[in-house]
N, C-alpha and C. Protein backbone atom coordinates (compact mmCIF):
# COMPACT_ATOMS: atom_id res chain seq x y z
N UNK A 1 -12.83 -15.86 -35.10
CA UNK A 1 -11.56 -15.38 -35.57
C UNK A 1 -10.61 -15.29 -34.37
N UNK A 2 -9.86 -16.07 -34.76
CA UNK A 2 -8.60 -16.20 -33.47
C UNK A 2 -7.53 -14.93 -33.82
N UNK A 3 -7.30 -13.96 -32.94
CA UNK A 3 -5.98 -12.80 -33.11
C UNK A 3 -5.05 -13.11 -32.01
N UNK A 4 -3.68 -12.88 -32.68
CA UNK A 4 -2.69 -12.74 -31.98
C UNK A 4 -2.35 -11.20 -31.83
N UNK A 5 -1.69 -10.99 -30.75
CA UNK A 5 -1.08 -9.93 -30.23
C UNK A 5 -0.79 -9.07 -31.15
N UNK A 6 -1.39 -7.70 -30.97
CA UNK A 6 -0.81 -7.11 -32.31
C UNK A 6 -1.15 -6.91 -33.57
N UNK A 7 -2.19 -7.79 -34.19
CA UNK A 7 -2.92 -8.49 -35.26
C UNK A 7 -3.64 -7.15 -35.58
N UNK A 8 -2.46 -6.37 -36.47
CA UNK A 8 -3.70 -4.95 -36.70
C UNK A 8 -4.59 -5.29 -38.07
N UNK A 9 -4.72 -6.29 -38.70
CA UNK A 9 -5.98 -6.63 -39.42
C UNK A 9 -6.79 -7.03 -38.91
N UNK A 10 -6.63 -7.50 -37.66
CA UNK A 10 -7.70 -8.70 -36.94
C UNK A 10 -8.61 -7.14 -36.54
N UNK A 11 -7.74 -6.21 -35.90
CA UNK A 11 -8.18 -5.43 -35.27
C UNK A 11 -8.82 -4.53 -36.19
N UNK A 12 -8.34 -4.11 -37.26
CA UNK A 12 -9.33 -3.23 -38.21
C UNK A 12 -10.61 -4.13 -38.63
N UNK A 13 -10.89 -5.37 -38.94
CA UNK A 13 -11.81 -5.74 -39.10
C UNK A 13 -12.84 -5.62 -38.07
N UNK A 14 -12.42 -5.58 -36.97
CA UNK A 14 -12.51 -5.58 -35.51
C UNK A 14 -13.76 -4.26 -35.92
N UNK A 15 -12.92 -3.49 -35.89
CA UNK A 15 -13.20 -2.10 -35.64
C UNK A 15 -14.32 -1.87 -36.75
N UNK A 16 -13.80 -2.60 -38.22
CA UNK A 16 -14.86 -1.97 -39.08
C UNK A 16 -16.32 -2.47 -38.95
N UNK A 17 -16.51 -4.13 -37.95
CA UNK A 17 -17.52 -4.05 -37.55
C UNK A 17 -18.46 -3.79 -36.48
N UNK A 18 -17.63 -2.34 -35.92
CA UNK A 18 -18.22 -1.60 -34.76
C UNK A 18 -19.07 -1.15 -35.15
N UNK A 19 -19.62 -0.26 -35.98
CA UNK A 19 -21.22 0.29 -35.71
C UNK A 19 -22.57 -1.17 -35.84
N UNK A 20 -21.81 -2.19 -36.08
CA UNK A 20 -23.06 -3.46 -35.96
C UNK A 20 -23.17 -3.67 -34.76
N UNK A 21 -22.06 -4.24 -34.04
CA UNK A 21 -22.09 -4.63 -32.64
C UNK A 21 -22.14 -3.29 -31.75
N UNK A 22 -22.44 -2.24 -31.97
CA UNK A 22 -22.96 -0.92 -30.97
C UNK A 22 -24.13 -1.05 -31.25
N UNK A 23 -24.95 -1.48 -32.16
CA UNK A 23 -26.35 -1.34 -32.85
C UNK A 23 -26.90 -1.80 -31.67
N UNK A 24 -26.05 -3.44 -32.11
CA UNK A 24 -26.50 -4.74 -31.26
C UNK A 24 -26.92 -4.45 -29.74
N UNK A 25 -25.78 -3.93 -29.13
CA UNK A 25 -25.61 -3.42 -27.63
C UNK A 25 -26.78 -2.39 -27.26
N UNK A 26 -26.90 -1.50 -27.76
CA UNK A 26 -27.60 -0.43 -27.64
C UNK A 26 -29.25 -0.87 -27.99
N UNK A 27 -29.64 -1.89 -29.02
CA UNK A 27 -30.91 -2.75 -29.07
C UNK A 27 -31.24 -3.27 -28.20
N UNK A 28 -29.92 -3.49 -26.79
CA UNK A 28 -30.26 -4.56 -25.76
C UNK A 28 -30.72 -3.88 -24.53
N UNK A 29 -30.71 -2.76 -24.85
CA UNK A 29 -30.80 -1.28 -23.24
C UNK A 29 -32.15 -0.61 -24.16
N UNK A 30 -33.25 -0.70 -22.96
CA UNK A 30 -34.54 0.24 -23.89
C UNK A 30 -33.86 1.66 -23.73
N UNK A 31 -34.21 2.10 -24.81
CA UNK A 31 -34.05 3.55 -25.27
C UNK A 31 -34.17 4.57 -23.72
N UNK A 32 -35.24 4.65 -22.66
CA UNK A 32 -35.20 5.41 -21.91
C UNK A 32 -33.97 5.37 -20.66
N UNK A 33 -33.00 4.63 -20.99
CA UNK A 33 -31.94 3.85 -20.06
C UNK A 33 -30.54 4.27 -21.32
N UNK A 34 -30.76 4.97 -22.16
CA UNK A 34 -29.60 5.18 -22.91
C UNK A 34 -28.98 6.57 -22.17
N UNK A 35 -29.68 7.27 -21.60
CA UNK A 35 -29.08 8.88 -20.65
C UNK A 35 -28.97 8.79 -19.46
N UNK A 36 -29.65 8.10 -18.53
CA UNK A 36 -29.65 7.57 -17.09
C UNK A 36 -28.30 7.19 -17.00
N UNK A 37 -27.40 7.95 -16.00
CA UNK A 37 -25.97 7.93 -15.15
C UNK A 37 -25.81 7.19 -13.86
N UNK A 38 -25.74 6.11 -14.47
CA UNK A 38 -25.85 4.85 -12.85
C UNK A 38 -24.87 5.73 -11.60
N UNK A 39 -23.35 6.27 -11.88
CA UNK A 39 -22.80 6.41 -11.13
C UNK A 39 -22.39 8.45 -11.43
N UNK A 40 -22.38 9.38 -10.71
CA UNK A 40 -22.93 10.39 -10.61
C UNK A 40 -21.31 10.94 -11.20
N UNK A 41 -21.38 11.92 -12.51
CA UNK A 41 -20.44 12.53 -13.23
C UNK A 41 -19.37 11.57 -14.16
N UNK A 42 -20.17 10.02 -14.46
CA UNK A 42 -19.67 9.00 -14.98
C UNK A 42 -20.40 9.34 -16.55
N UNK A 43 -19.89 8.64 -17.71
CA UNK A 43 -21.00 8.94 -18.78
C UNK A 43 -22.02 7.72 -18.99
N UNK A 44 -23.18 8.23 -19.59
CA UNK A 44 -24.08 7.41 -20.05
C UNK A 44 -23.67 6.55 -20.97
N UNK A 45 -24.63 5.81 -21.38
CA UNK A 45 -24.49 5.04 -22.35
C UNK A 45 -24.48 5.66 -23.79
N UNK A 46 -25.47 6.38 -23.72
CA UNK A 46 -25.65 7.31 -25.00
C UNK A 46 -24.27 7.80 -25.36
N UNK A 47 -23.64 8.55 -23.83
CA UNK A 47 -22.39 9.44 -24.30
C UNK A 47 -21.29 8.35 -24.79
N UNK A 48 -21.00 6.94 -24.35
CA UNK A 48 -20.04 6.21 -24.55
C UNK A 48 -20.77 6.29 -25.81
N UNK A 49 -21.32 5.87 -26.63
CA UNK A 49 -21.90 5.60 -28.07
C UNK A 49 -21.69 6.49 -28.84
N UNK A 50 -21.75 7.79 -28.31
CA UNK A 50 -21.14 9.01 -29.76
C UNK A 50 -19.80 9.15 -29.46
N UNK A 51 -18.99 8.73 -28.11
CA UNK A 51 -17.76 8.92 -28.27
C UNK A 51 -16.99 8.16 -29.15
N UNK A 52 -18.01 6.64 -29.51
CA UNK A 52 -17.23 5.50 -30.16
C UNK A 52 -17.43 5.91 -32.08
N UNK A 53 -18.55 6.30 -32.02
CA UNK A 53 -19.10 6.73 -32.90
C UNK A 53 -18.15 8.32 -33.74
N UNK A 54 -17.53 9.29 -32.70
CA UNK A 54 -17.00 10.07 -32.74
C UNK A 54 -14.99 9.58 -33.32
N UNK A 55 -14.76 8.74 -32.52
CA UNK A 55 -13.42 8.55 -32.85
C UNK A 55 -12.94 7.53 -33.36
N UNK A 56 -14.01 6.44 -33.87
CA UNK A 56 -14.00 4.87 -34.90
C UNK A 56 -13.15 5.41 -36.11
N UNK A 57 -13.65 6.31 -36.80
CA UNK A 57 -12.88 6.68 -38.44
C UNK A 57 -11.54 7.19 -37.72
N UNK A 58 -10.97 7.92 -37.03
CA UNK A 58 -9.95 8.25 -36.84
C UNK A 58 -8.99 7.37 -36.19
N UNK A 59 -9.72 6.09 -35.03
CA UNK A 59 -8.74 5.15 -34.70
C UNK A 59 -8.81 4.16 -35.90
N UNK A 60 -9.54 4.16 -36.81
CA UNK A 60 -9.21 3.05 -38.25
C UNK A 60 -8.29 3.93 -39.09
N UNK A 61 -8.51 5.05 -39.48
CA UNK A 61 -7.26 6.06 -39.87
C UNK A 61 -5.58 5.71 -39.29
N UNK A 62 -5.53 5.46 -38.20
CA UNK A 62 -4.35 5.85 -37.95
C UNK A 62 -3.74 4.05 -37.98
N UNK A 63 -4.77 3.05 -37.34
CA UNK A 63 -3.95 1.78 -37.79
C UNK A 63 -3.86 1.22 -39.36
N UNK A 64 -4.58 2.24 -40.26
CA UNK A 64 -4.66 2.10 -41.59
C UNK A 64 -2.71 2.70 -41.92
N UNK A 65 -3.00 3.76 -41.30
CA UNK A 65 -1.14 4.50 -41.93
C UNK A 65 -0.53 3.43 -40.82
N UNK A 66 -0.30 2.94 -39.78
CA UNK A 66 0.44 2.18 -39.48
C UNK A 66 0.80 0.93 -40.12
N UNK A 67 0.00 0.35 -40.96
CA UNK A 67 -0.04 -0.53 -41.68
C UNK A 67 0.45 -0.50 -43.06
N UNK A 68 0.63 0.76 -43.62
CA UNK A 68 0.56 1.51 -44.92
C UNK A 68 2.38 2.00 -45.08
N UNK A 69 2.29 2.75 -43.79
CA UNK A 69 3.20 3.71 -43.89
C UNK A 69 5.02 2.75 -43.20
N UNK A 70 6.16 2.89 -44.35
CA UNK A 70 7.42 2.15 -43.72
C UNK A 70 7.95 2.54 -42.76
């Protein structure tokens, strides 16, 4: 899928197939390497994953009313 600049469908589709491709990513790191902090007060992997996990419905929320709303 080719997007242009801006392309907030490209990008909600984008987005709605984020918990596959985090699956994907996170299948590729063994499990004991998901909390290990390569660089010291940086986040893990784990923590990037509930943050994405944490704010996905609310950044699809808001390009949903951008899209919605005149």
């Amino acid at each position: 899928m080719n997007a242009k600049p801006l392309d907030l469908q490209f990008i909600l589709a984008t987005l709605e197939n984020g918990p596959v491709l985090l699956r994907g990513m996170m299948d590729a790191v063994p499990e004991p390497l998901w909390k290990r902090h390569r660089i010291p007060g940086k986040w893990c992997i784990h923590a990037h994953a509930c943050h994405i996990v944490d704010v996905q419905p609310m950044l699809i929320g808001r390009l949903r009313r951008f899209l919605d709303d005149p």
